[in-house]
Protein backbone atom coordinates (compact mmCIF):
# COMPACT_ATOMS: atom_id res chain seq x y z
CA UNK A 1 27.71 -64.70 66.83
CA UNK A 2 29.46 -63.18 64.25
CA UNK A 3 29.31 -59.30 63.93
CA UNK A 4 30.93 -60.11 59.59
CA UNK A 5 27.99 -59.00 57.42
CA UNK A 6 29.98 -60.32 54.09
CA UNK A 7 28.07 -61.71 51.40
CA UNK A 8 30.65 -63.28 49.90
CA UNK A 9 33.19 -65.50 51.55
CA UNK A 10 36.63 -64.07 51.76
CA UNK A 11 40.03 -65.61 51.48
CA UNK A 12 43.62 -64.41 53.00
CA UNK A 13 46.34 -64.21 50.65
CA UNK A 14 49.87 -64.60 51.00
CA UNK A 15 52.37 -63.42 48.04
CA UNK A 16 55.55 -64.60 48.15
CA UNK A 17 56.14 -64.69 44.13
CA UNK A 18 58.24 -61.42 44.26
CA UNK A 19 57.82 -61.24 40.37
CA UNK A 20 54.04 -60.10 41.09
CA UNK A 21 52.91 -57.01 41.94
CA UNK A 22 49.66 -55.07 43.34
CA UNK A 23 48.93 -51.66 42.66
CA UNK A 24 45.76 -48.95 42.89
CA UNK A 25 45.17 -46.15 40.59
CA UNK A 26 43.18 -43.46 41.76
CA UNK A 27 43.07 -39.72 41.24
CA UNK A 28 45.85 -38.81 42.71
CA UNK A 29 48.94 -41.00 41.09
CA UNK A 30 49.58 -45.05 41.48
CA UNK A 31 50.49 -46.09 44.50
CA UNK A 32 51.97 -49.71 45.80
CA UNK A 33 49.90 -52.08 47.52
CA UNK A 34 51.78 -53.94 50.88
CA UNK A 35 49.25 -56.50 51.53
CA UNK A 36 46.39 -58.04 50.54
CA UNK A 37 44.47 -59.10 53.07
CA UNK A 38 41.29 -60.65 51.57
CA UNK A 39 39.75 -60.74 48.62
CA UNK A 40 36.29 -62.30 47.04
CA UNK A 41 34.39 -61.59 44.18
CA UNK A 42 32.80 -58.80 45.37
CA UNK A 43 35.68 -56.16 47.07
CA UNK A 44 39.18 -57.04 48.79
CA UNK A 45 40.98 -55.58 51.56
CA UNK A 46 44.26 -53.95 51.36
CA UNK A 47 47.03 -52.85 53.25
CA UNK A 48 48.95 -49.51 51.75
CA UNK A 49 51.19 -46.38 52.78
CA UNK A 50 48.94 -44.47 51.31
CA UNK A 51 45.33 -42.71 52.73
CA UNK A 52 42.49 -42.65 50.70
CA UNK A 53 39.12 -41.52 51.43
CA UNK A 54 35.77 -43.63 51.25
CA UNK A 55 33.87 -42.70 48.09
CA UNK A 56 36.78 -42.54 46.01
CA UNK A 57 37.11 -44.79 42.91
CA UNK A 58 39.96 -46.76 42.05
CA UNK A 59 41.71 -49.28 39.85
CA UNK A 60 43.32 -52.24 41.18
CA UNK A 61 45.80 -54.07 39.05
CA UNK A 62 48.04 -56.83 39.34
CA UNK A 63 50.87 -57.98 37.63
CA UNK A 64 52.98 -60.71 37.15
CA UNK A 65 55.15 -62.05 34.45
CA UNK A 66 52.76 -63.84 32.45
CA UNK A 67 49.36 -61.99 33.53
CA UNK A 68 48.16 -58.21 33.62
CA UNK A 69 44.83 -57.61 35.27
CA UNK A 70 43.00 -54.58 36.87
CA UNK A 71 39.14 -54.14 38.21
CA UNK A 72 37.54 -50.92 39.62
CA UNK A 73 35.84 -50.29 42.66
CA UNK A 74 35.24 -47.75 45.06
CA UNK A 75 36.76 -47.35 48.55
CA UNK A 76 34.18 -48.07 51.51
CA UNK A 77 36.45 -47.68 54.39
CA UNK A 78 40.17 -46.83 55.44
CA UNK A 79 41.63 -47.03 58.86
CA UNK A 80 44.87 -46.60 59.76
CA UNK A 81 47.43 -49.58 60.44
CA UNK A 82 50.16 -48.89 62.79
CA UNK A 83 52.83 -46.56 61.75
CA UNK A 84 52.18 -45.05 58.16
CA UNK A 85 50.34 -47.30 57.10
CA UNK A 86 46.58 -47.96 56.48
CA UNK A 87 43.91 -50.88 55.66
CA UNK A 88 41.35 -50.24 52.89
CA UNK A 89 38.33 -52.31 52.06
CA UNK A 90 37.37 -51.96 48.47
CA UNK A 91 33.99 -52.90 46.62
CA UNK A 92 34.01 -54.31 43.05
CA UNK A 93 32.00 -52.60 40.48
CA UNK A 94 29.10 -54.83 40.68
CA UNK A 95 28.11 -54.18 36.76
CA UNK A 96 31.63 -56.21 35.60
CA UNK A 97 31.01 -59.18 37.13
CA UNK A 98 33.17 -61.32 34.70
CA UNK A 99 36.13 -58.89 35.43
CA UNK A 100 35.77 -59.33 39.42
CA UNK A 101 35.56 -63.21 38.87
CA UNK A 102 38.38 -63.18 35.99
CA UNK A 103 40.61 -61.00 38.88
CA UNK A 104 39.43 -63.45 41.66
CA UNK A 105 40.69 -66.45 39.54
CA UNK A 106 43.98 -65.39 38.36
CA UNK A 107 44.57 -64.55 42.68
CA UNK A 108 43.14 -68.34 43.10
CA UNK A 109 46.80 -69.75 44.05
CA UNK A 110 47.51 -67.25 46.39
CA UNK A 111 44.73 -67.87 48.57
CA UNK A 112 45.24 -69.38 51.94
CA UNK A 113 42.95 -72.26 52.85
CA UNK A 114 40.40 -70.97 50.68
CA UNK A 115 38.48 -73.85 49.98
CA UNK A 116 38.71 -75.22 53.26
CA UNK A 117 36.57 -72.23 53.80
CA UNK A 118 33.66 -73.39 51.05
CA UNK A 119 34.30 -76.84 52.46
CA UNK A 120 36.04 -78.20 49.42
């Protein structure tokens, strides 16, 4: 039995397009995302250098050579990650929907087995 109280199915992804980039905004400066672990309509998880504590709101963007994007949320949980670095679980704004899905769809072909996950 699964102890994963998700809503929303989550996909890994795996960037290897060095000509994209991740970043969060928050109060305190822009920092570089390392990873992205997961990501689904709702929240993602990331990996970063950086702590930041649950409550706080951000700004994820992403760029790439051809697209610009960025969605808020709010950090629900950070833990760290081996040696400097730490794994944060971010929730969407749930009132900007069509930005989450927009954000969700431009990451589409970086997603890793994806729809073998929603059986497609």
């Amino acid at each position: 039995m699964s102890t994963d109280k998700r809503a929303r199915a989550r996909g890994n992804i795996e960037v290897r397009d060095r000509t994209a980039r991740f970043f969060l905004r928050c109060e305190d400066g822009v920092y570089a995302v390392t990873r992205i672990r997961n990501v689904s309509l709702a929240g993602v998880g990331i990996e970063t250098r950086y702590r930041l504590k649950p409550g706080e709101n951000i700004s994820l963007k992403y760029r790439s050579r051809d697209v610009k994007l960025s969605v808020n949320g709010s950090v629900i949980w950070c833990c760290p990650n081996g040696s400097h670095s730490y794994t944060l679980g971010v929730a969407f704004e749930p009132n900007n929907r069509e930005r989450n899905s927009v954000f969700f769809l431009a990451l589409r072909k970086y997603l890793d087995k994806f729809e073998e996950k929603l059986g497609g």
